[in-house]
Protein backbone atom coordinates (compact mmCIF):
# COMPACT_ATOMS: atom_id res chain seq x y z
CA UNK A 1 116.91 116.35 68.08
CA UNK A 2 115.99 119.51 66.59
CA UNK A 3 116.46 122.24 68.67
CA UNK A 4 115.57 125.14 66.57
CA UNK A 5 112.15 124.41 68.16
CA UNK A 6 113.53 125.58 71.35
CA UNK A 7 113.61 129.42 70.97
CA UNK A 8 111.40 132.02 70.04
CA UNK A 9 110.92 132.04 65.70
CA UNK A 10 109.65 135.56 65.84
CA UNK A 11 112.23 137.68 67.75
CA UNK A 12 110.79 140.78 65.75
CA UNK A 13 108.38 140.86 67.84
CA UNK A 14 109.98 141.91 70.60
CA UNK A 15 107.16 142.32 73.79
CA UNK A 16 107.18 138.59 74.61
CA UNK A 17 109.66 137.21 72.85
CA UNK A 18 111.20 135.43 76.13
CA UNK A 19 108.02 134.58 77.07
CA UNK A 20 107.88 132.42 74.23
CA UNK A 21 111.29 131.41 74.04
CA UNK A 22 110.24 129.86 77.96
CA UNK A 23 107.40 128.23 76.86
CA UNK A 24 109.00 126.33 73.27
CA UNK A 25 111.84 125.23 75.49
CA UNK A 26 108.98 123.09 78.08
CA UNK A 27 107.18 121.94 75.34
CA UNK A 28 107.76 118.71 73.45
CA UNK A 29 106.82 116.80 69.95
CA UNK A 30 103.71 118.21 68.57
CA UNK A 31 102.30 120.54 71.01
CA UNK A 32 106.09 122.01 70.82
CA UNK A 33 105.25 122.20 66.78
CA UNK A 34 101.99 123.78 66.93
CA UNK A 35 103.00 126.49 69.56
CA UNK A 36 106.11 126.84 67.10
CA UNK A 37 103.60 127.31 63.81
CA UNK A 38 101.56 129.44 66.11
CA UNK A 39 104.44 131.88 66.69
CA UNK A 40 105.95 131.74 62.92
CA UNK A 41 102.28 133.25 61.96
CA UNK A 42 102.37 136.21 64.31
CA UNK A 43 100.67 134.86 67.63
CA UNK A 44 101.43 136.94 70.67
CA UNK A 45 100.97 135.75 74.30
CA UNK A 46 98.54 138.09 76.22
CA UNK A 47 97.44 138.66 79.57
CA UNK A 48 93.92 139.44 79.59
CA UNK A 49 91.41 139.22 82.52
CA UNK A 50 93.75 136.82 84.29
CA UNK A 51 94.29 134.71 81.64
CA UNK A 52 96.88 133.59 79.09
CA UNK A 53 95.59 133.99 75.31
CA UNK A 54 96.88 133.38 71.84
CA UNK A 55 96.42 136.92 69.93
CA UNK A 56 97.08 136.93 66.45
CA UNK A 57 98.67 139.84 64.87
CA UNK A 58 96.33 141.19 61.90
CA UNK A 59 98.64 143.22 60.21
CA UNK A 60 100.61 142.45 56.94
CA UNK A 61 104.43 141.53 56.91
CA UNK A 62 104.02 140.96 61.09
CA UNK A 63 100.87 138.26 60.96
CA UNK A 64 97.74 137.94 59.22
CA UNK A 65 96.68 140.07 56.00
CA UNK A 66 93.38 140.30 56.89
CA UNK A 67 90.60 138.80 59.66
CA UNK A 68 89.86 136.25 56.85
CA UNK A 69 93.00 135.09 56.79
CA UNK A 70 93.31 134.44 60.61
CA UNK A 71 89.95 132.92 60.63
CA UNK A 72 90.56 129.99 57.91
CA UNK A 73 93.82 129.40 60.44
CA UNK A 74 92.28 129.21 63.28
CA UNK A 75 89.99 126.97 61.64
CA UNK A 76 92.12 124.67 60.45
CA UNK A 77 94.93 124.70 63.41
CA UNK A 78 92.98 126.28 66.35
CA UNK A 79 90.29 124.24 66.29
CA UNK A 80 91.35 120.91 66.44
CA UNK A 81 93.84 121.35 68.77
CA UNK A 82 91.36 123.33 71.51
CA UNK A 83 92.45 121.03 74.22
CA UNK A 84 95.98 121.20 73.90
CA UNK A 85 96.30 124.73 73.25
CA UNK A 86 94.16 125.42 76.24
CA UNK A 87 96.18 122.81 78.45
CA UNK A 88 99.03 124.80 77.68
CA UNK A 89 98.15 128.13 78.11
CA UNK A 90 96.39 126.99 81.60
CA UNK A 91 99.83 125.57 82.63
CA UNK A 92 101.47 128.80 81.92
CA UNK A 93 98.70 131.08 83.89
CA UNK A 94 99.52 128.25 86.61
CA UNK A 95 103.72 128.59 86.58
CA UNK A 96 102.95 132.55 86.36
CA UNK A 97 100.57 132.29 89.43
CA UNK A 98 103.10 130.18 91.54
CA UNK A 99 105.42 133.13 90.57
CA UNK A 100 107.95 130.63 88.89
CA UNK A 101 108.40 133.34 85.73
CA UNK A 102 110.46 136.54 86.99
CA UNK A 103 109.50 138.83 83.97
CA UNK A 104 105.94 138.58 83.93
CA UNK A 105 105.11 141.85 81.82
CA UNK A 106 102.27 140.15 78.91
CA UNK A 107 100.45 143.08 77.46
């Protein structure tokens, strides 16, 4: 088992790093991969009316080089995988609503 999946890819950027290093250690097989790929390009965990969302990071170096960029991914990763990515981010509003994470401080 590979558990380099496990933790948090992008420690650079710092402001939810443990936030993701929580959720990659719950998740499994490919929805563990794609959360993974989603980090490695940038991705940030928000808060944002009450809900969890995937923000990518349009900036060179950090993310995406430009909106065009991020739009062909999302196209070819976001997409698709709709459903899982918003099972997963519903599951994580849920375990932050039960108060079951302790450092709840998503931008």
């Amino acid at each position: 088992m590979d558990n380099s999946l496990n933790f948090d890819p992008r420690p650079d950027l710092a402001d939810d790093s443990w936030i993701w290093d929580w959720l990659l250690k719950r998740l499994t097989g490919e929805d563990q991969g794609l959360f993974h790929a989603f980090r490695c390009a940038g991705f940030r965990l928000k808060q944002r009316d009450g809900r969890i969302v995937l923000e990518p990071t349009i900036l060179p170096v950090l993310g995406f080089a430009t909106q065009e960029e991020y739009q062909a991914f999302k196209e070819r990763w976001m997409i698709p995988n709709r459903e899982i990515i918003l099972s997963t981010l519903q599951k994580v509003e849920l375990t932050i609503k039960n108060d079951q994470i302790s450092k709840m401080s998503i931008g």
